[in-house]
Protein backbone atom coordinates (compact mmCIF):
# COMPACT_ATOMS: atom_id res chain seq x y z
CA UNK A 1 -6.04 -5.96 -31.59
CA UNK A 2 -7.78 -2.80 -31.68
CA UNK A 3 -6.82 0.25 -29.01
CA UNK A 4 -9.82 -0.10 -26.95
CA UNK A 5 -9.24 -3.83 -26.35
CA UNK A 6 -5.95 -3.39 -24.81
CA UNK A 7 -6.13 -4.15 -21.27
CA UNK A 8 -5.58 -1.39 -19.21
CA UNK A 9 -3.14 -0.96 -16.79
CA UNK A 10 -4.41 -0.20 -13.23
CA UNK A 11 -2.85 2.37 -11.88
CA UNK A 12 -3.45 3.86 -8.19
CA UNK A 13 -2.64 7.44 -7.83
CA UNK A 14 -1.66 8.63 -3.94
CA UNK A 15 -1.76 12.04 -3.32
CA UNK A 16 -2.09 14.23 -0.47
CA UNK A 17 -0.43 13.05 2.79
CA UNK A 18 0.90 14.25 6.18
CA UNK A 19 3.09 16.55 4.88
CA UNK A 20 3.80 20.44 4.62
CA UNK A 21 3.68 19.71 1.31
CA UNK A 22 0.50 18.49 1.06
CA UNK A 23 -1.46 21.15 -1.89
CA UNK A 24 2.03 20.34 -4.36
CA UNK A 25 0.51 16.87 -4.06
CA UNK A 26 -2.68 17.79 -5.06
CA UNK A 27 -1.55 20.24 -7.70
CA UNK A 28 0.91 17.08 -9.23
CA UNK A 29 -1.95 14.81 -9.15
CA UNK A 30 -4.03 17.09 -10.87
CA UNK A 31 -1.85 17.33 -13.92
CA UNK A 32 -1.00 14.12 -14.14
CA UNK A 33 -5.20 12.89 -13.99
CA UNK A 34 -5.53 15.64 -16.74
CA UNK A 35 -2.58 14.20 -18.83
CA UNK A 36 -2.67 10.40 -18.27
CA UNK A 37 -3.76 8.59 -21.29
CA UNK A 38 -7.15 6.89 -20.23
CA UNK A 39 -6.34 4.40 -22.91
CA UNK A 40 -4.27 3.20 -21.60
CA UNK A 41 -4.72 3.25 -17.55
CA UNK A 42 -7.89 2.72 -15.35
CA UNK A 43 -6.75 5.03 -12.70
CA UNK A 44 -8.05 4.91 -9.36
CA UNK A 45 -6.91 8.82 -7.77
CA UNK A 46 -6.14 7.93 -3.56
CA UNK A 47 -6.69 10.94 -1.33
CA UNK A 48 -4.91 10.80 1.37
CA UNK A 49 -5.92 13.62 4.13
CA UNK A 50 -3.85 15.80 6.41
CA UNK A 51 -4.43 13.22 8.97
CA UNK A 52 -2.93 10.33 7.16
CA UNK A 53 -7.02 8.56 6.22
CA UNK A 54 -6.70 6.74 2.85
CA UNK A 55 -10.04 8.21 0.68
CA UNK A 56 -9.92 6.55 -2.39
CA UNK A 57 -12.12 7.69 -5.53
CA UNK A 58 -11.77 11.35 -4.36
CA UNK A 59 -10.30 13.24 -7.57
CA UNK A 60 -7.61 15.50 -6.94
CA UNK A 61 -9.94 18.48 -8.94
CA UNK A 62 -12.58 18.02 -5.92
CA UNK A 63 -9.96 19.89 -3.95
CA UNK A 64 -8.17 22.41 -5.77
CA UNK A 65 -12.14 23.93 -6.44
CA UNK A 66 -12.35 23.50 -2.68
CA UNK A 67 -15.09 20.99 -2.19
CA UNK A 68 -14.96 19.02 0.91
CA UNK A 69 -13.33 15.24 -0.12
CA UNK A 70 -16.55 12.65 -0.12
CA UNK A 71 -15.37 9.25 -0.62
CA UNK A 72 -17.85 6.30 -0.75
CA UNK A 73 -15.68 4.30 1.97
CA UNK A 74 -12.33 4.92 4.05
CA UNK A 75 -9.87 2.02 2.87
CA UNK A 76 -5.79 0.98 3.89
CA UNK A 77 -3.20 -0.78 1.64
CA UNK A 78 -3.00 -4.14 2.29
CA UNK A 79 0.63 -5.14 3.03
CA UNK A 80 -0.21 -8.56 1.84
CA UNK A 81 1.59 -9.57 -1.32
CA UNK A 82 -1.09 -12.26 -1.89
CA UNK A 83 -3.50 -9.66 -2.00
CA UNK A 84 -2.45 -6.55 -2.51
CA UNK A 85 -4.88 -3.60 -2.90
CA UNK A 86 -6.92 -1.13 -1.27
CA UNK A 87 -9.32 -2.58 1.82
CA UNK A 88 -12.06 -1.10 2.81
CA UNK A 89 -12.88 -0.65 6.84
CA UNK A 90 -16.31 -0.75 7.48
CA UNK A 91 -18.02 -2.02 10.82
CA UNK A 92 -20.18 -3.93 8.00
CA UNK A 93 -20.22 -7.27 7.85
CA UNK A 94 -21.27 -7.63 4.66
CA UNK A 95 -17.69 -5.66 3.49
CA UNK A 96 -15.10 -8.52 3.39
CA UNK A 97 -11.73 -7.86 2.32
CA UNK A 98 -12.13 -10.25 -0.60
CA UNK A 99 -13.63 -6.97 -2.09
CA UNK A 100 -10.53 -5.28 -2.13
CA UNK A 101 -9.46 -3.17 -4.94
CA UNK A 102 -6.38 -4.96 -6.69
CA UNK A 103 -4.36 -2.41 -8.48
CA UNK A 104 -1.09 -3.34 -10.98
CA UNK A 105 1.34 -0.43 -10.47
CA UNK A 106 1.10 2.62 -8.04
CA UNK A 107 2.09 6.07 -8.44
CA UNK A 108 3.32 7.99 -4.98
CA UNK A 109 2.73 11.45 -5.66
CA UNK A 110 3.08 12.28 -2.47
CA UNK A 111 5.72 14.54 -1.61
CA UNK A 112 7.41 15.49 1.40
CA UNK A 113 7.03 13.34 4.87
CA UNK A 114 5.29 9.90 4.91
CA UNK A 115 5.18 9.92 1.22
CA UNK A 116 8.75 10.50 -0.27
CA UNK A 117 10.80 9.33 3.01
CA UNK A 118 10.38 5.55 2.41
CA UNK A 119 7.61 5.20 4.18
CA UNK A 120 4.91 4.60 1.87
CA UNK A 121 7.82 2.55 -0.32
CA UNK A 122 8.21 0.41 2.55
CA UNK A 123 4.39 -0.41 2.09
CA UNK A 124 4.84 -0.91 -1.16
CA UNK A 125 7.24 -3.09 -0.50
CA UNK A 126 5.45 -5.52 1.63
CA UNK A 127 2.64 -5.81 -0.53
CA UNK A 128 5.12 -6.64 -3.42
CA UNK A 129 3.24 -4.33 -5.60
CA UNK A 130 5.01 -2.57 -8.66
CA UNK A 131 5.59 1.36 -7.68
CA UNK A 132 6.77 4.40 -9.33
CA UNK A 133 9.71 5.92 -7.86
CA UNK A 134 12.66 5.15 -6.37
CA UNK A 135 12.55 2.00 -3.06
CA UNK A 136 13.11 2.80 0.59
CA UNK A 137 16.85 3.46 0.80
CA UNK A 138 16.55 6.01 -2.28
CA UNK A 139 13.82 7.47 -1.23
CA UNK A 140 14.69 7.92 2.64
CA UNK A 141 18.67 8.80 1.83
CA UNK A 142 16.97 11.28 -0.83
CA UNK A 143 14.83 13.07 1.91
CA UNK A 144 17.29 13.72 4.32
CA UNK A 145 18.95 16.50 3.10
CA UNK A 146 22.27 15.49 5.34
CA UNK A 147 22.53 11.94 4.95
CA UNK A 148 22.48 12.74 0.76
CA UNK A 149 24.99 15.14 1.30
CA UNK A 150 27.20 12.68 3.21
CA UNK A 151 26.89 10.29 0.26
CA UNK A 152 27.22 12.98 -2.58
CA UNK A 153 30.65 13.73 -1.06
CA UNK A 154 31.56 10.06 -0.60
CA UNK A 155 30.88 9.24 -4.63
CA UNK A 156 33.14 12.55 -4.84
CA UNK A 157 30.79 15.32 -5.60
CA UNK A 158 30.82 18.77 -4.59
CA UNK A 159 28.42 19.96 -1.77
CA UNK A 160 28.63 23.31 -0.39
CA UNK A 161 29.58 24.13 3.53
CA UNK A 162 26.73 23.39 6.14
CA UNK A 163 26.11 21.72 9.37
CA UNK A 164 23.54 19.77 11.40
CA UNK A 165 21.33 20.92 14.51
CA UNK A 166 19.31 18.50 16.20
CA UNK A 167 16.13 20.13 17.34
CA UNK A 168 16.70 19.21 20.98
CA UNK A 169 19.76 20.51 21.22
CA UNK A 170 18.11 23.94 19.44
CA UNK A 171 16.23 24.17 22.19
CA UNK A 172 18.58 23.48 25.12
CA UNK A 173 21.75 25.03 24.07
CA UNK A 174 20.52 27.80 21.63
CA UNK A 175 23.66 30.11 22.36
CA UNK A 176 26.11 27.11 22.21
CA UNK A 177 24.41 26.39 18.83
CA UNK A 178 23.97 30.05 17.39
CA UNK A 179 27.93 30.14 18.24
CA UNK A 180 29.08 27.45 16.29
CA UNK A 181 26.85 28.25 13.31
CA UNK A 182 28.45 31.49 13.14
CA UNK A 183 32.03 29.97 13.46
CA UNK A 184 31.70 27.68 11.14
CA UNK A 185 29.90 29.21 8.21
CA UNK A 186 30.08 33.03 7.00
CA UNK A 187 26.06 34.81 6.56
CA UNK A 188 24.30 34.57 5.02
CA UNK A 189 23.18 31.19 5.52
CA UNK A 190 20.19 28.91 4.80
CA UNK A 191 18.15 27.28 7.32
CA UNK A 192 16.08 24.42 6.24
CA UNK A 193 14.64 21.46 7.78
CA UNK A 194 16.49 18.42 6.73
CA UNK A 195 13.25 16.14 5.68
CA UNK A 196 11.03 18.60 3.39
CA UNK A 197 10.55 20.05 0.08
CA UNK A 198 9.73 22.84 -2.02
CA UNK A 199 11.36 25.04 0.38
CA UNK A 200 8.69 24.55 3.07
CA UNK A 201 10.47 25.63 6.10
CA UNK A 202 12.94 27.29 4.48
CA UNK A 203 14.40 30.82 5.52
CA UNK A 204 17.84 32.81 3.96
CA UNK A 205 19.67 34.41 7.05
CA UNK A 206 21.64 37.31 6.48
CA UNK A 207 21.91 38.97 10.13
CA UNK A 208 22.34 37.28 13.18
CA UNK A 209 20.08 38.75 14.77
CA UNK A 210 17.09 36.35 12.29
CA UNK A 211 19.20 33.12 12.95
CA UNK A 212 16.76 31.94 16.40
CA UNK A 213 13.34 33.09 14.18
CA UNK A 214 14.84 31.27 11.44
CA UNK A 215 16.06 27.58 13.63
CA UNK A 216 12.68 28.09 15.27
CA UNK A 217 10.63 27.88 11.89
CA UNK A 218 12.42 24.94 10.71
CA UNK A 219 12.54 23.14 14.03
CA UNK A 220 8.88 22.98 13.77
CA UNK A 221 9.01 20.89 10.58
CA UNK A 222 11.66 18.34 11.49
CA UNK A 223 13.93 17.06 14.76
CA UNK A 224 16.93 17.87 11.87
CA UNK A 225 18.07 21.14 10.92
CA UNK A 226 20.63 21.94 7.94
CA UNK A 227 22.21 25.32 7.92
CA UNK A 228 24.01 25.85 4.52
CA UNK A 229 26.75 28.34 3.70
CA UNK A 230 24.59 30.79 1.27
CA UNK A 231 26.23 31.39 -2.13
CA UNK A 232 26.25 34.16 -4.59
CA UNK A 233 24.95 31.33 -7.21
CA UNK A 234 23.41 30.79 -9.97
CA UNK A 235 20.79 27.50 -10.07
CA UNK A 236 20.42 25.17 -12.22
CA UNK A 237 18.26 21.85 -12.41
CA UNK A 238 18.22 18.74 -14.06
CA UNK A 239 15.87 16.02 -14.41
CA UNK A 240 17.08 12.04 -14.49
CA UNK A 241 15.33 9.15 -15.81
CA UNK A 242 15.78 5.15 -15.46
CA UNK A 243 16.62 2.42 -13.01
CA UNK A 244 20.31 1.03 -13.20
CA UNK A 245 21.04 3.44 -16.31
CA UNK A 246 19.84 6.71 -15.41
CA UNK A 247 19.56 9.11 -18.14
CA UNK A 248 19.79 13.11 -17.80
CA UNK A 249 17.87 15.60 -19.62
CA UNK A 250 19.02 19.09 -20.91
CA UNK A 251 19.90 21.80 -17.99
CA UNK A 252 17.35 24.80 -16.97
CA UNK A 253 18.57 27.74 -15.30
CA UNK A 254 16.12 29.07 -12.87
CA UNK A 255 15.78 33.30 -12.24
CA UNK A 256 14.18 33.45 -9.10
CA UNK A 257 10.96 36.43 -8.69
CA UNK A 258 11.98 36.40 -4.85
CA UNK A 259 15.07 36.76 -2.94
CA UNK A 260 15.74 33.15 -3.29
CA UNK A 261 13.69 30.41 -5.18
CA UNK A 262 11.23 29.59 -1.97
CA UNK A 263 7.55 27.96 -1.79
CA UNK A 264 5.90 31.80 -3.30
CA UNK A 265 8.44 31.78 -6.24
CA UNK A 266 7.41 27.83 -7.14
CA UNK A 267 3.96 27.73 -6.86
CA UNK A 268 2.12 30.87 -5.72
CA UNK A 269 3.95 33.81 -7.28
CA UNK A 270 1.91 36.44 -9.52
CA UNK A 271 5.37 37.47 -10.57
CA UNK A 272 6.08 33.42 -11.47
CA UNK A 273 10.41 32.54 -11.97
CA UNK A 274 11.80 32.86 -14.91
CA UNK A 275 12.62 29.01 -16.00
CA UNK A 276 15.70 29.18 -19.09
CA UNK A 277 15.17 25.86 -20.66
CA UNK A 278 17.51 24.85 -22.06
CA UNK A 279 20.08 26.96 -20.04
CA UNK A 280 22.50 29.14 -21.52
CA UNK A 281 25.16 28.11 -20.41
CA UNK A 282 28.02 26.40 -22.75
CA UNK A 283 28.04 22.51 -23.89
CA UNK A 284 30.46 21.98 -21.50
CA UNK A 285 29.21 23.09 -18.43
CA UNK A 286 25.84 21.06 -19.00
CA UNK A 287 27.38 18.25 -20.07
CA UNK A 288 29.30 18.48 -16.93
CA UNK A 289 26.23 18.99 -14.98
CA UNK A 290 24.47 15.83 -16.44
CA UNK A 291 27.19 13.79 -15.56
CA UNK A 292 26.81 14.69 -11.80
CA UNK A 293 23.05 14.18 -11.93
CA UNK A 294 23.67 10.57 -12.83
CA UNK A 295 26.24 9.92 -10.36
CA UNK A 296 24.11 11.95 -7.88
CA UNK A 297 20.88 9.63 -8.69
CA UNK A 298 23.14 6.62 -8.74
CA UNK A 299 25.16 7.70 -5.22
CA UNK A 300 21.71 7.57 -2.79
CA UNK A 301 20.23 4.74 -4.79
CA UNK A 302 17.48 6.68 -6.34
CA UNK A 303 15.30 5.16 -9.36
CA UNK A 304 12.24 6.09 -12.09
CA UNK A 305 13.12 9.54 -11.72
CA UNK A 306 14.37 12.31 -9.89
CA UNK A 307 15.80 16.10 -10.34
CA UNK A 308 18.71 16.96 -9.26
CA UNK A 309 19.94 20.71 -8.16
CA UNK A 310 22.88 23.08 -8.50
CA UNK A 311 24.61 25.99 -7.84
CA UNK A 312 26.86 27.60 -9.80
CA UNK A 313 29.22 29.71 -7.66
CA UNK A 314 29.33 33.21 -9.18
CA UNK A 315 32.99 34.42 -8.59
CA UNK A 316 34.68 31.13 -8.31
CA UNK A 317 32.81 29.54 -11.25
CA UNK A 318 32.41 26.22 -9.23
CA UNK A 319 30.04 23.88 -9.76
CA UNK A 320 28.33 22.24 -6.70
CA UNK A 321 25.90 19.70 -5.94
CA UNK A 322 22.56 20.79 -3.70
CA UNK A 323 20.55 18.59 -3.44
CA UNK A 324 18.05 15.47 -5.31
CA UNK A 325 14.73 15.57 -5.30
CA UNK A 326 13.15 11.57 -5.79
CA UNK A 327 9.77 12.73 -6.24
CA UNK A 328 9.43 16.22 -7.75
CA UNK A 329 6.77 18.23 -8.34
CA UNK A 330 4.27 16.96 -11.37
CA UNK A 331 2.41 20.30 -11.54
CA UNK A 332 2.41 22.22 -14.96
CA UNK A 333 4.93 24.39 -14.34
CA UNK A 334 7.28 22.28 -12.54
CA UNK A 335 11.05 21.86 -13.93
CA UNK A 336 10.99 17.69 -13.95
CA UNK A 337 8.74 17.43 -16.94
CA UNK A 338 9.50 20.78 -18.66
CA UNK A 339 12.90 19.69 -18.82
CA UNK A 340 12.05 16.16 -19.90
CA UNK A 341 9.20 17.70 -23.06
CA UNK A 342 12.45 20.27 -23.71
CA UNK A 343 14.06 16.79 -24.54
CA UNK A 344 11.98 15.07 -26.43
CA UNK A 345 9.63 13.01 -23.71
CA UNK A 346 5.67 14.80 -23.92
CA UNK A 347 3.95 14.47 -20.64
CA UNK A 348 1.93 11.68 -21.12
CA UNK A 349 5.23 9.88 -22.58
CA UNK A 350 7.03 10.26 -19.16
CA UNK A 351 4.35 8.79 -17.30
CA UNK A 352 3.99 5.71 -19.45
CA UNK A 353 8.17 5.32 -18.93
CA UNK A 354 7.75 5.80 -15.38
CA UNK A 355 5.49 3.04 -15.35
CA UNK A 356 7.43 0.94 -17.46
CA UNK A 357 10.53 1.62 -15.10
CA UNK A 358 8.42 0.69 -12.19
CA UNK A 359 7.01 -2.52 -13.75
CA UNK A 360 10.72 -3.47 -14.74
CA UNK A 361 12.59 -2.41 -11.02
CA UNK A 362 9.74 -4.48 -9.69
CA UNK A 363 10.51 -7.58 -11.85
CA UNK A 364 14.44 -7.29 -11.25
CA UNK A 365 13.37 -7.69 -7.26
CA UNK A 366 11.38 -11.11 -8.12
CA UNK A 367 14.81 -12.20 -8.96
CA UNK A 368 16.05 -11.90 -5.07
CA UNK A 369 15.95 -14.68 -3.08
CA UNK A 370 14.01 -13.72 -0.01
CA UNK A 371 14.40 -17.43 1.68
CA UNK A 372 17.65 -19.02 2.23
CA UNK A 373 18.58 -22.32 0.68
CA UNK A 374 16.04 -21.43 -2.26
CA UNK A 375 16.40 -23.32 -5.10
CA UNK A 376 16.91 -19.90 -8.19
């Protein structure tokens, strides 16, 4: 059969979102429309505004040359597993929901809140409809920068000294809660809000006296607050690959341009960070590394992909566990897929296994029984 009379996979893109990371979306889905392989996939890019409206048809390159998003209707996910898809809402008649737009798999780009929580998974979910990524446990355990720690340390990984603060109790015992902060871990410190990415909200604390400014910024982001016992570190990523048999790829090192490796150094730095892939560091201490991002990936559930961070404490020489990412950044000069082309996987390549790993985790869940009594 020749190339052109494959049938094409149809894939929905969703990028955007309610989230403070909102323009990473756009930037991912950007690369990934220029990389895709229309060959292969009839890809239908799904804006999703600030506000949370579903726009689809609106291409990701619309925005980042700052034209105003013009879609030709406003549409939802069905949550329908008979007919999954995008409906349109119109007030007219004539637009029945029969006309909605099927799609085969989906691809979440959406990072941050409402888009890498389990939220949209949970969706995705309902409808029955194949997705990239991992499912709503992964993805919501993933997020929450606490709960993941909890679990690292139960599969017996290291995690570095921190604490919770809920943002009510920020706001009505701020001394009670500057005092145990200050007990309990030695500046400086990181604040960051417990559901968020790409260092959104994120501040490094070295006096005291910039701990309130500091709870402040990242109470505005989320109800849950991590501070984090600062290291003198160096950081290292790695990216993982698969469903129940995760693969890792070679360790990068990063050198941040900034005090510490915040939203500037990642994606708006004139002075970018210096990314050492692979990492010099000896066989090893990466090998060492890779094994922990598996058992990392495998301890919150996590599938398709995710990157996985740590620190490697300068003094001690101790290895520890920050933090997984389920759905990192896709823009070109994020670590997932410059570790994964350092490894042998091109772009385009890790987008067609990411589909395949969707299309299989969604045909392993066909094999649940959702009804008791049901004959197998």
């Amino acid at each position: 059969m020749p190339k052109d009379a494959l049938p094409r996979i149809r894939l929905a893109l969703l990028y955007g979102g309610r989230s403070g990371e909102h323009d990473v979306s756009i930037a991912s889905a950007t690369s990934v429309m220029q990389a895709i392989d229309k060959d292969k996939y009839d890809v239908l890019p799904v804006y999703l505004t600030p506000v949370g409206r579903w726009l689809p048809g609106v291409e990701p390159v619309q925005l980042t040359a700052g034209a105003h998003p013009v879609a030709a209707t406003v549409a939802l996910f069905s949550s329908d597993p008979q007919q999954p898809g995008l409906l349109p809402l119109s007030n007219d008649p004539a637009v029945q929901p029969e006309q909605a737009q099927a799609v085969d798999v989906v691809f979440p780009l959406l990072h941050g809140t409402y888009g890498e929580d389990g939220t949209v998974q949970g969706l995705l979910e309902l409808a029955n409809v194949p997705y990239v990524g991992s499912g709503v446990l992964g993805s919501a355990a993933g997020m929450d920068k606490d709960v993941m720690k909890t679990l690292f340390a139960a599969a017996g990984l290291p995690v570095v000294p921190h604490l919770l603060v809920r943002r009510r109790e920020w706001e009505q015992q701020p001394a009670t809660v500057q005092d145990r902060v200050l007990q309990m871990l030695r500046l400086p410190v990181f604040v960051k809000p417990a559901n968020l990415g790409s260092s959104v909200g994120i501040s490094k604390v070295s006096d005291a006296a910039a701990l309130p400014d500091a709870l402040d910024l990242a109470c505005r982001y989320d109800r849950r607050v991590l501070v984090e016992q600062g290291l003198d570190c160096r950081e290292f990523e790695c990216s993982v690959l698969g469903n129940d048999e995760p693969e890792a790829s070679v360790i990068g090192e990063i050198i941040p341009s900034r005090e510490f490796y915040d939203y500037q150094a990642k994606y708006s730095d004139d002075e970018s960070s210096e990314l050492r892939i692979p990492a010099d560091i000896d066989a090893s201490l990466a090998e060492n590394l890779r094994a922990m991002a598996v058992t990392a990936f495998q301890a919150v559930d996590a599938a398709g992909l995710a990157r996985v961070d740590f620190f490697l404490e300068t003094h001690t020489g101790k290895s520890y566990v920050n933090e997984i990412n389920t759905l990192p950044g896709f823009t070109t000069i994020s670590m997932y897929p410059k570790l994964w082309e350092a490894t042998g996987f091109s772009y385009a390549q890790l987008i067609d296994n990411l589909v395949s790993l969707a299309i299989e985790r969604h045909q392993d869940r066909q094999r649940s029984l959702t009804v008791y009594g049901q004959d197998p």
